[in-house]
PDB file of N, CA and C in Angstrom:
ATOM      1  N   UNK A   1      39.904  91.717  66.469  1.00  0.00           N
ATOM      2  CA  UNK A   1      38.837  91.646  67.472  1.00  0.00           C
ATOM      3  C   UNK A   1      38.427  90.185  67.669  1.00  0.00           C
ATOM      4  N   UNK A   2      37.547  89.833  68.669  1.00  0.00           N
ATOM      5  CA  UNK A   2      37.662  88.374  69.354  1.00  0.00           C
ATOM      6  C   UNK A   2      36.491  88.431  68.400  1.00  0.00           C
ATOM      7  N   UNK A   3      36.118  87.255  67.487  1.00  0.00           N
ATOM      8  CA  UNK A   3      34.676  86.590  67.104  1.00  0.00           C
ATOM      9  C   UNK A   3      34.048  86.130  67.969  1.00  0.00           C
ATOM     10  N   UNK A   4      32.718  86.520  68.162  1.00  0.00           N
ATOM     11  CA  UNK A   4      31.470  85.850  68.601  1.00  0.00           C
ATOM     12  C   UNK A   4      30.821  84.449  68.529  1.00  0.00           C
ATOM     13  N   UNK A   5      31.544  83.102  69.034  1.00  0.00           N
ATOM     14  CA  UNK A   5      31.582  81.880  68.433  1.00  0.00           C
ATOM     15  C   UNK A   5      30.325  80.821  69.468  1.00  0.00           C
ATOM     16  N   UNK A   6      30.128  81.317  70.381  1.00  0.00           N
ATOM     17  CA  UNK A   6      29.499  80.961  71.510  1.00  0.00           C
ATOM     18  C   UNK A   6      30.166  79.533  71.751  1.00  0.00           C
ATOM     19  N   UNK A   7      29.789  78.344  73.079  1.00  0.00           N
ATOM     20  CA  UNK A   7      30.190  77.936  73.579  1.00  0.00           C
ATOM     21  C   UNK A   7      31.349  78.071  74.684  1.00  0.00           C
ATOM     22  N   UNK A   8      31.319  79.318  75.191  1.00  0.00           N
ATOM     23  CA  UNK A   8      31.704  80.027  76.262  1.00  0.00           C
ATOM     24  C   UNK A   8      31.406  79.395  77.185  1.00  0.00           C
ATOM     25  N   UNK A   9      32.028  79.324  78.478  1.00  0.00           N
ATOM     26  CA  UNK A   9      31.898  78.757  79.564  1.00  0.00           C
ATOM     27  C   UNK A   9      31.746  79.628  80.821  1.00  0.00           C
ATOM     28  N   UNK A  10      30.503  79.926  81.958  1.00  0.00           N
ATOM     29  CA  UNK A  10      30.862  80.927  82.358  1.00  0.00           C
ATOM     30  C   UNK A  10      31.770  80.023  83.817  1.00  0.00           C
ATOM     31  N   UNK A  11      32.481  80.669  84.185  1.00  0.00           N
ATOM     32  CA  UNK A  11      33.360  80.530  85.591  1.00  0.00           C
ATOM     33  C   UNK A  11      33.629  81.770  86.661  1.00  0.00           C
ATOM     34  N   UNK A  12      33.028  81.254  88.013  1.00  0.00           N
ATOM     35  CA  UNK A  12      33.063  82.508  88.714  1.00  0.00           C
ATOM     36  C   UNK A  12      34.476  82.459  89.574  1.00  0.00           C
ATOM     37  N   UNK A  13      35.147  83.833  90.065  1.00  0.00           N
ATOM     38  CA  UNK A  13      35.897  84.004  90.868  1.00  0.00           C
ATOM     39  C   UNK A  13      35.154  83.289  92.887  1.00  0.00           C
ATOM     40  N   UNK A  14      35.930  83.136  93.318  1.00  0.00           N
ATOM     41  CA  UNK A  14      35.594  82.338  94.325  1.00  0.00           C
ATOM     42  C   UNK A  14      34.872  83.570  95.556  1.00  0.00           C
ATOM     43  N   UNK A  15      35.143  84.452  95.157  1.00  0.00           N
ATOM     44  CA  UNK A  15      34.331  85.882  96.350  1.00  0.00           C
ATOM     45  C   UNK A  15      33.572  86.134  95.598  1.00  0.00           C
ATOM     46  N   UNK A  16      32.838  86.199  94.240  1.00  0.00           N
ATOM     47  CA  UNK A  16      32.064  85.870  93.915  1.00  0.00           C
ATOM     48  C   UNK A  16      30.521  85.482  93.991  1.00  0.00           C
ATOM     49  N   UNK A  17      30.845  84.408  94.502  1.00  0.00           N
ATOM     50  CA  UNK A  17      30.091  83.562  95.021  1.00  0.00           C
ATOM     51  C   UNK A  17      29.611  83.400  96.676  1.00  0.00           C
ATOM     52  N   UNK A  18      31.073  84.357  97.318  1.00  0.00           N
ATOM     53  CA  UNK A  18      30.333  84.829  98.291  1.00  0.00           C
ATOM     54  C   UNK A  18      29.592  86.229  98.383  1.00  0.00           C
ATOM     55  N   UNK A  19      29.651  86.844  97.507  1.00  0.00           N
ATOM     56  CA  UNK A  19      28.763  88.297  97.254  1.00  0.00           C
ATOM     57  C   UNK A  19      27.404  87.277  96.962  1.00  0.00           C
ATOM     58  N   UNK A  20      27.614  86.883  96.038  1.00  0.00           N
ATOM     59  CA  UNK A  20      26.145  86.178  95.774  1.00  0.00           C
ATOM     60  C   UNK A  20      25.186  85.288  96.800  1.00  0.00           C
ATOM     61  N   UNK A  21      26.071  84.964  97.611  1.00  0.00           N
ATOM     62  CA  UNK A  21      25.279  84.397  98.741  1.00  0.00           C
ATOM     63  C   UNK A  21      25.250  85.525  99.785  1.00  0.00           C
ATOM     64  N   UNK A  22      25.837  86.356 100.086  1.00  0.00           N
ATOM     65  CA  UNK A  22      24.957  87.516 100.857  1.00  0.00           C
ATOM     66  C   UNK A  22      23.830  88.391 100.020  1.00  0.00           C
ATOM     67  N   UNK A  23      24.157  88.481  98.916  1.00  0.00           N
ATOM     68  CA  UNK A  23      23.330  89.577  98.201  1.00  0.00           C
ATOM     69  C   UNK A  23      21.397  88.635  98.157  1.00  0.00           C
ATOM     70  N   UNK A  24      21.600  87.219  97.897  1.00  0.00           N
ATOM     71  CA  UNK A  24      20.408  86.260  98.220  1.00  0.00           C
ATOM     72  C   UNK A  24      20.009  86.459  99.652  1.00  0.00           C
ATOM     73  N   UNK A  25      20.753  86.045 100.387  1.00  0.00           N
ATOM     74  CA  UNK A  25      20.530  86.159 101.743  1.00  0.00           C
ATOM     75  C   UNK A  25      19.918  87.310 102.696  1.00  0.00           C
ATOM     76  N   UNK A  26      20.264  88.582 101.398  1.00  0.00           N
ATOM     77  CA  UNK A  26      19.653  89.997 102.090  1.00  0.00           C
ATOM     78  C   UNK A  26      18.445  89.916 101.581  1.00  0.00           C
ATOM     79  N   UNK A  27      18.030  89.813 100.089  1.00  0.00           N
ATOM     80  CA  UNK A  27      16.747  89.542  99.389  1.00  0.00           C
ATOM     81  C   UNK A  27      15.896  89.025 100.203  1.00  0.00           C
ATOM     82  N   UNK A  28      16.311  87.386 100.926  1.00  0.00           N
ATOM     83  CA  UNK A  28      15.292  86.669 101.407  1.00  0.00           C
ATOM     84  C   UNK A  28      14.708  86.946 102.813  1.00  0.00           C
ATOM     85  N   UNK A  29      15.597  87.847 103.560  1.00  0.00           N
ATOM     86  CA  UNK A  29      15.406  88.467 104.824  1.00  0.00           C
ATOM     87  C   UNK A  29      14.533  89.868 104.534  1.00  0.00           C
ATOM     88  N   UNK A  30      14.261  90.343 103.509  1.00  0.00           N
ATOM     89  CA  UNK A  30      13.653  91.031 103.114  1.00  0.00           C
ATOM     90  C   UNK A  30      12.033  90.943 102.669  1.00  0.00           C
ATOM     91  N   UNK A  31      12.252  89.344 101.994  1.00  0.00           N
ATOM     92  CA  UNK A  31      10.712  89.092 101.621  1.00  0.00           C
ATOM     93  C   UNK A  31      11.213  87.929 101.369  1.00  0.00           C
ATOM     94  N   UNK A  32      10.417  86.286 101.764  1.00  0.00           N
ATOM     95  CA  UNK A  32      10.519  85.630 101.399  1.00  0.00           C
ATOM     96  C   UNK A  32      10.221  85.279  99.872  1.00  0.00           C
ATOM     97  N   UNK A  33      11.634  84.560  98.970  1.00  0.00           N
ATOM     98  CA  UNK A  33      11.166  84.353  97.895  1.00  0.00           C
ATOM     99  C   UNK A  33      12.150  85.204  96.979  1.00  0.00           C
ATOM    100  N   UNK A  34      12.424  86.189  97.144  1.00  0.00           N
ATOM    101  CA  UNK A  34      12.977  87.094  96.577  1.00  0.00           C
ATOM    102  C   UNK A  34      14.068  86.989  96.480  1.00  0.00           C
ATOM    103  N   UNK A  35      14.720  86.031  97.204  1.00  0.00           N
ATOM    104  CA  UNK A  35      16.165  85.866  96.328  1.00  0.00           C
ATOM    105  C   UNK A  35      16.024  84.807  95.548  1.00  0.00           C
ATOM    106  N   UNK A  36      15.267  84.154  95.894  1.00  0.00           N
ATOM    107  CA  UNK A  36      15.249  83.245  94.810  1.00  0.00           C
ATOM    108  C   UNK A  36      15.081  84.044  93.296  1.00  0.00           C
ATOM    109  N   UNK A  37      14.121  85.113  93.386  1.00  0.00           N
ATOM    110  CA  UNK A  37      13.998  85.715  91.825  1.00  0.00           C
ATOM    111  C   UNK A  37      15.118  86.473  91.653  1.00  0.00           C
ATOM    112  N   UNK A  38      15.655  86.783  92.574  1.00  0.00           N
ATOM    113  CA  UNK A  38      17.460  87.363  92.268  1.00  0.00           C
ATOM    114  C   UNK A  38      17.846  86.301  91.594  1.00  0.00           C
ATOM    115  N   UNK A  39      17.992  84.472  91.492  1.00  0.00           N
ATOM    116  CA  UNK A  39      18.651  84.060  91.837  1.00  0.00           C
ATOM    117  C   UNK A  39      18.300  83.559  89.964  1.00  0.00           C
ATOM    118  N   UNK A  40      17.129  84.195  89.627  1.00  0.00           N
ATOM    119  CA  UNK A  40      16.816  83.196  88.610  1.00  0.00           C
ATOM    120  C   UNK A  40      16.837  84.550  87.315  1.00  0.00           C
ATOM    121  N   UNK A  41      16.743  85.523  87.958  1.00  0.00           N
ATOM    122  CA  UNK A  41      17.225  87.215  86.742  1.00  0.00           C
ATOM    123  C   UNK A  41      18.382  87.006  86.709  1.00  0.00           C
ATOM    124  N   UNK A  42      19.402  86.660  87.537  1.00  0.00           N
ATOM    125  CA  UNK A  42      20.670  86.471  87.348  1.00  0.00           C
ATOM    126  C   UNK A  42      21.070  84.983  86.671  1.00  0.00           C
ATOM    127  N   UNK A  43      20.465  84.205  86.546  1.00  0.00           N
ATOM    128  CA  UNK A  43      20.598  83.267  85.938  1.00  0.00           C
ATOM    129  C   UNK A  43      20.246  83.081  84.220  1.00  0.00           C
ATOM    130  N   UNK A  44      18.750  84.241  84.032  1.00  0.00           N
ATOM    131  CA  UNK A  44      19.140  84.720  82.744  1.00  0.00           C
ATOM    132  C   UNK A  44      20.251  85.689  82.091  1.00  0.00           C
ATOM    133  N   UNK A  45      20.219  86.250  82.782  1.00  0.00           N
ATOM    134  CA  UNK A  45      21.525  87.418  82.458  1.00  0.00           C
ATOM    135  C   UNK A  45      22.646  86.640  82.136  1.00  0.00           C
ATOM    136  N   UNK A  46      23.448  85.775  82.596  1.00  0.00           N
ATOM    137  CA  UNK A  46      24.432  84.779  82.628  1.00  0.00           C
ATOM    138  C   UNK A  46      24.297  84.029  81.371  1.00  0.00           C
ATOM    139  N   UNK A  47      23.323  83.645  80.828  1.00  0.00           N
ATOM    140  CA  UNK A  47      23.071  82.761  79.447  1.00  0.00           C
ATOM    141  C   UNK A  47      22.620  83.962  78.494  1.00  0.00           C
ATOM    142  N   UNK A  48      22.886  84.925  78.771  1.00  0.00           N
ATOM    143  CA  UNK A  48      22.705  86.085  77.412  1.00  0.00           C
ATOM    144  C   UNK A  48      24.070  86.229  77.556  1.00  0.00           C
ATOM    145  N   UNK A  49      24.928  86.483  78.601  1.00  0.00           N
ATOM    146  CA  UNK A  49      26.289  86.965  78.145  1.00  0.00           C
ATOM    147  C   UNK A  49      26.700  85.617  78.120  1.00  0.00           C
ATOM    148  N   UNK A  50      26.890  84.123  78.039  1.00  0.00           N
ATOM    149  CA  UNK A  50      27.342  83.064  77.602  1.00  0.00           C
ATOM    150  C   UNK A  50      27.097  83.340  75.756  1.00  0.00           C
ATOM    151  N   UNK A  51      25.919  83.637  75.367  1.00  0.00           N
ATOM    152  CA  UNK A  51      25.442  83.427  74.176  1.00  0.00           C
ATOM    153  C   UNK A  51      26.021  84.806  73.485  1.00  0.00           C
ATOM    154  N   UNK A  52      25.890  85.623  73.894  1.00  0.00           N
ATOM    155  CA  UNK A  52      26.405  87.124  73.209  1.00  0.00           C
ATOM    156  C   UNK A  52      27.031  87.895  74.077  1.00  0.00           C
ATOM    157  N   UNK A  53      28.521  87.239  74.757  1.00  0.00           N
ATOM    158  CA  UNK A  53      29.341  88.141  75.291  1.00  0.00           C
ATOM    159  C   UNK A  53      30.037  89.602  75.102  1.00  0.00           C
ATOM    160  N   UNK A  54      30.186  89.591  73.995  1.00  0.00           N
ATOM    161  CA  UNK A  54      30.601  90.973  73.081  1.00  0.00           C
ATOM    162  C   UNK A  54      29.202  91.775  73.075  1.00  0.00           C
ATOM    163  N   UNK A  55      27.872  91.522  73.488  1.00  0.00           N
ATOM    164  CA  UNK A  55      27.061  92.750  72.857  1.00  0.00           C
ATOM    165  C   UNK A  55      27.488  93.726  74.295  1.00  0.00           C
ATOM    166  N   UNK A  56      27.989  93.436  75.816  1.00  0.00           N
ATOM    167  CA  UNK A  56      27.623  94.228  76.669  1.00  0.00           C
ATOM    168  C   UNK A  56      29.149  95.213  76.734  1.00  0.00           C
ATOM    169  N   UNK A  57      29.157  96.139  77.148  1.00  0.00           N
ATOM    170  CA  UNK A  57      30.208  97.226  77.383  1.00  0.00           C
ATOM    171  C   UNK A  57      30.997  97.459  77.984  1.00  0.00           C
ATOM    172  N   UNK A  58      32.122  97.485  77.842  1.00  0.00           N
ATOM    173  CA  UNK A  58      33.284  97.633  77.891  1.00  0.00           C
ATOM    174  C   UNK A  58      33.710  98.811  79.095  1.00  0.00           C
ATOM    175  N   UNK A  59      33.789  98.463  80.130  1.00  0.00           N
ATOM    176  CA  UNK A  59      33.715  99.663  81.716  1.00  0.00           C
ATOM    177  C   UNK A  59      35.199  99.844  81.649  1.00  0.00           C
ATOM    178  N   UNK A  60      36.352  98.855  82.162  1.00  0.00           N
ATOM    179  CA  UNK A  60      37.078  99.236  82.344  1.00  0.00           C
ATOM    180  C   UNK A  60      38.671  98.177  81.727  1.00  0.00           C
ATOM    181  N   UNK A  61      39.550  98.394  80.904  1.00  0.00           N
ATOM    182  CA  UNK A  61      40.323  97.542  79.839  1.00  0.00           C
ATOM    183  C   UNK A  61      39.307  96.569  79.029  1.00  0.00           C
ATOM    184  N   UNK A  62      39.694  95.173  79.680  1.00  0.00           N
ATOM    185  CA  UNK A  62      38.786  94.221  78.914  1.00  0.00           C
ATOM    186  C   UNK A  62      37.581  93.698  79.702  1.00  0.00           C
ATOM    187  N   UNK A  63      37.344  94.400  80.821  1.00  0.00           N
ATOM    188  CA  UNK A  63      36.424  93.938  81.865  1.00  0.00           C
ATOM    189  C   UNK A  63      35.310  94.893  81.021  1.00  0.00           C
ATOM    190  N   UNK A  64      34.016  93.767  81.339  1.00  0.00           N
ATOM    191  CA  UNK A  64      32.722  94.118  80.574  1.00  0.00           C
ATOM    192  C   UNK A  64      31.426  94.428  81.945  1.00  0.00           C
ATOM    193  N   UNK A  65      30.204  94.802  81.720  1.00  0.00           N
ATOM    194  CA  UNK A  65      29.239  94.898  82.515  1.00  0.00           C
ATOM    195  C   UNK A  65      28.218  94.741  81.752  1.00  0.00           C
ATOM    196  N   UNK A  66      27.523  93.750  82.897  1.00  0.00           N
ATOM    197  CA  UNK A  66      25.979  93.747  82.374  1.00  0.00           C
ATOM    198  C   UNK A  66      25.099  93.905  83.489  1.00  0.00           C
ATOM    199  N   UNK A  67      23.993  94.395  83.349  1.00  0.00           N
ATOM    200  CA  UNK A  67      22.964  94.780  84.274  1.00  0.00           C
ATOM    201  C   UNK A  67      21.775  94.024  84.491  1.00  0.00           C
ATOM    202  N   UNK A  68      21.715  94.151  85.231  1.00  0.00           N
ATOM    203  CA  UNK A  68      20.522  92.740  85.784  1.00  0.00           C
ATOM    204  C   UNK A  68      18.879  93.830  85.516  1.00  0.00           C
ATOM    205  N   UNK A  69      18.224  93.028  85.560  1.00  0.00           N
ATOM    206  CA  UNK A  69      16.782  93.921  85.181  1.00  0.00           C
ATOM    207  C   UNK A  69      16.240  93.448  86.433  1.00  0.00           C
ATOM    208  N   UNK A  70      15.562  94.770  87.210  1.00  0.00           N
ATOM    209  CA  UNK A  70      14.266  94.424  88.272  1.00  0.00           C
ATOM    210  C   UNK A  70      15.229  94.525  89.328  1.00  0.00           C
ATOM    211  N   UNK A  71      16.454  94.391  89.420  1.00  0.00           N
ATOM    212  CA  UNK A  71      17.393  94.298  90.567  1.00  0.00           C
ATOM    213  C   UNK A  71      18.908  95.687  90.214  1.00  0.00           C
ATOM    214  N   UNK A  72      19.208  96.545  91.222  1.00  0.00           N
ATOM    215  CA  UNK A  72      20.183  97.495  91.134  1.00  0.00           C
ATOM    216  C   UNK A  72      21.371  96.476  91.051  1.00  0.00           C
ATOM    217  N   UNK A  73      21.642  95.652  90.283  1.00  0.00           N
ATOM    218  CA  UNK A  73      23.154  95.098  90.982  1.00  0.00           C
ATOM    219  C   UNK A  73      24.182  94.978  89.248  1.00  0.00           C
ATOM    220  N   UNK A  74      24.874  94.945  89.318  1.00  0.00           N
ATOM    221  CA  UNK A  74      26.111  94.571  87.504  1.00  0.00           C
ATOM    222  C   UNK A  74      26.729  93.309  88.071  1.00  0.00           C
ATOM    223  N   UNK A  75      26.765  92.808  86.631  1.00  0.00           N
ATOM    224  CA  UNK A  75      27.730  91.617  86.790  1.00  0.00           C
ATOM    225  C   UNK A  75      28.944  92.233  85.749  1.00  0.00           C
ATOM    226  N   UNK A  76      30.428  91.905  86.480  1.00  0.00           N
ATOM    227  CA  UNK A  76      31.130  92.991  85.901  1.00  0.00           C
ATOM    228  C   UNK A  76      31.994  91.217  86.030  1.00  0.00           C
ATOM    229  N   UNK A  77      32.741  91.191  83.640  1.00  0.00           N
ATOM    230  CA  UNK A  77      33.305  89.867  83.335  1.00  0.00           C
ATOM    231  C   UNK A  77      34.101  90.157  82.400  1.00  0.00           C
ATOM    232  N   UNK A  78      34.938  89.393  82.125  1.00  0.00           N
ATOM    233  CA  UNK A  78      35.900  89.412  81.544  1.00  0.00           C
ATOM    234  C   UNK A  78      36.181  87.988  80.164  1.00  0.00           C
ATOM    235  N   UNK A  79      36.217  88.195  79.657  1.00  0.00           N
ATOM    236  CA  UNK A  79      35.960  87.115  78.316  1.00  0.00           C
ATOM    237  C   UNK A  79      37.972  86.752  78.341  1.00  0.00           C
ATOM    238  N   UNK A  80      38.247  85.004  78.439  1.00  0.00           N
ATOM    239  CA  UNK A  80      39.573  84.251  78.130  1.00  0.00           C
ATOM    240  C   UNK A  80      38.972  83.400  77.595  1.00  0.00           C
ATOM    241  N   UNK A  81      40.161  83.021  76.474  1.00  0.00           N
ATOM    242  CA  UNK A  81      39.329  82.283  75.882  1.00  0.00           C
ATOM    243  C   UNK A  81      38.290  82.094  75.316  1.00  0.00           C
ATOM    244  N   UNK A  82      37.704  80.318  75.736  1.00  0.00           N
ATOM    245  CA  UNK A  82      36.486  80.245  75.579  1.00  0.00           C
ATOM    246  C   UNK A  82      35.616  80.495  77.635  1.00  0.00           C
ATOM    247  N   UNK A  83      36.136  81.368  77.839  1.00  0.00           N
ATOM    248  CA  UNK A  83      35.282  81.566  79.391  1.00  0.00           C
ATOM    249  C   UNK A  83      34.875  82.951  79.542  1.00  0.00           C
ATOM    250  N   UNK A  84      33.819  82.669  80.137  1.00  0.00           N
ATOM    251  CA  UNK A  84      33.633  84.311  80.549  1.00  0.00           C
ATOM    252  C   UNK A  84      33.520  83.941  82.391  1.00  0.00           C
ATOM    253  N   UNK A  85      34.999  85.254  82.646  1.00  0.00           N
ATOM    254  CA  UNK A  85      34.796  84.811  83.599  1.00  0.00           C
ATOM    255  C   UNK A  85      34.717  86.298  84.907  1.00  0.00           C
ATOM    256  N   UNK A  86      33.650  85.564  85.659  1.00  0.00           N
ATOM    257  CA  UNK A  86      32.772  86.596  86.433  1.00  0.00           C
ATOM    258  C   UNK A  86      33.978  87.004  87.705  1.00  0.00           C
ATOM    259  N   UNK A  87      33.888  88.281  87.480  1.00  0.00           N
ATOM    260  CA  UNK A  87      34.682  89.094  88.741  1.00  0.00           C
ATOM    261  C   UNK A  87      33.892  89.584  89.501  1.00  0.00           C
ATOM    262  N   UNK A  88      32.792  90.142  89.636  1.00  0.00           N
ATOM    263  CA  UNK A  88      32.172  90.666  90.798  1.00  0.00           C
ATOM    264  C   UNK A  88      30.655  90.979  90.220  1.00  0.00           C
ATOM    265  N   UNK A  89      29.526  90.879  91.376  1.00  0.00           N
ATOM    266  CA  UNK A  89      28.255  91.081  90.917  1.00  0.00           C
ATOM    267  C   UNK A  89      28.104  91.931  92.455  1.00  0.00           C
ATOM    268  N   UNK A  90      27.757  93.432  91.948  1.00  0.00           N
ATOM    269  CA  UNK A  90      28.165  94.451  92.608  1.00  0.00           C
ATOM    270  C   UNK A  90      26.676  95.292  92.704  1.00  0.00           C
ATOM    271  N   UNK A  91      26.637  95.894  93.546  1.00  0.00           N
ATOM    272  CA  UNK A  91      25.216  97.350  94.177  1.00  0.00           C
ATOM    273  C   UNK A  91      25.622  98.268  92.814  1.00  0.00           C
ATOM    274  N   UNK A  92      24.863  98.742  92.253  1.00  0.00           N
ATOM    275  CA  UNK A  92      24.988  99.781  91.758  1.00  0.00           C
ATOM    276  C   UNK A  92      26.067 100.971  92.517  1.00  0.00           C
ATOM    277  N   UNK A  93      25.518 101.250  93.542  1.00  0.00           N
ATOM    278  CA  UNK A  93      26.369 102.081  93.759  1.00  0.00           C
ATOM    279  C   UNK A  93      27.204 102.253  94.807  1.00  0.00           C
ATOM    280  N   UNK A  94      28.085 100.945  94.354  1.00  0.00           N
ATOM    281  CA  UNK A  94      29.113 100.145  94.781  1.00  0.00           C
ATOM    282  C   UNK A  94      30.138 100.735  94.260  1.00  0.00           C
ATOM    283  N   UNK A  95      31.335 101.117  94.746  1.00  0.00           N
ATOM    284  CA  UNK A  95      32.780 101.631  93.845  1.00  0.00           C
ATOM    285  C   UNK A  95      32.755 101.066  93.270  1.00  0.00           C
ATOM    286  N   UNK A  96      33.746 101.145  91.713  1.00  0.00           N
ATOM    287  CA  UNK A  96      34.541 100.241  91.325  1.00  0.00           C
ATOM    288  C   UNK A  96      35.678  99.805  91.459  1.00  0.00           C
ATOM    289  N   UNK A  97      36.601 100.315  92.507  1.00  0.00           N
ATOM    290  CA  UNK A  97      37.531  99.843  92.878  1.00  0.00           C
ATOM    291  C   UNK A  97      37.505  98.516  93.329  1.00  0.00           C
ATOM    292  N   UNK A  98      36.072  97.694  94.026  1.00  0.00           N
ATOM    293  CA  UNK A  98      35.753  96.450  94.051  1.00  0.00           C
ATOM    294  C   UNK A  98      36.245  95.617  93.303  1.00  0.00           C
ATOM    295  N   UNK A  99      35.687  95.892  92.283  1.00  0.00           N
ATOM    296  CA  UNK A  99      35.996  94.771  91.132  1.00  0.00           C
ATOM    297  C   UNK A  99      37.347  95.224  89.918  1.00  0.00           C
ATOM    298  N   UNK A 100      38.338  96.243  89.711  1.00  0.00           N
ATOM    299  CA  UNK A 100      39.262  96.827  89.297  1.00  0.00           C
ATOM    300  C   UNK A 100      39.861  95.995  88.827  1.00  0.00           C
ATOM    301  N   UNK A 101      40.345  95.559  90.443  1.00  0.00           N
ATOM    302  CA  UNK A 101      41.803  95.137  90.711  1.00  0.00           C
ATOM    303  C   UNK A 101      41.745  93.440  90.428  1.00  0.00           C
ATOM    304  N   UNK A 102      39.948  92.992  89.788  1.00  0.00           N
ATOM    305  CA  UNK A 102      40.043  91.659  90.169  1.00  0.00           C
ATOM    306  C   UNK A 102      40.143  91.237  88.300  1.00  0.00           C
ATOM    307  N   UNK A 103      41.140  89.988  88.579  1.00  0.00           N
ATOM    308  CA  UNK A 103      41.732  89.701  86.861  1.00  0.00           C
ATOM    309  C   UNK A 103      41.428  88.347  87.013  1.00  0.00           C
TER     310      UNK A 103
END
């Protein structure tokens, strides 16, 4: 089994980052401000699984999920190496075929 050594690096997939800029972008059209607190729950979430990647669960092979608090959305990652690296930050009840197929 992989040891828990921290100094993990997180690295996102490049669609990614465009989910994350619509998923802000819907927040803030919604209420000003509010993606920004998307922007900063997801920013803790990210330094708990940097620091303790192994505590979150195991969805599908080696792809992991963690759940954001106050917000319906998963960040669904995959641990190489020293990276954890982010495949999709998804709606709850979003398929998973979304994020499956992404390695």
């Amino acid at each position: 089994m992989l040891a828990e050594q921290g100094g993990y690096r997180v690295v996102f997939r490049p669609v990614v980052k465009q989910e994350l800029d619509k998923i802000v972008k819907s927040y803030e059209e919604q209420k000003p401000g509010l993606g920004l607190l998307f922007i900063e729950v997801i920013d803790l979430l990210l330094t708990r699984i940097e620091k303790h990647p192994l505590h979150f669960q195991i969805k599908h092979k080696s792809i992991r999920r963690a759940g954001l608090e106050d917000f319906p959305y998963n960040v669904f990652f995959r641990i190489h190496k020293n990276q954890i690296i982010v495949l999709a930050v998804l709606h709850e009840r979003r398929s998973p075929k979304h994020w499956k197929s992404r390695k």
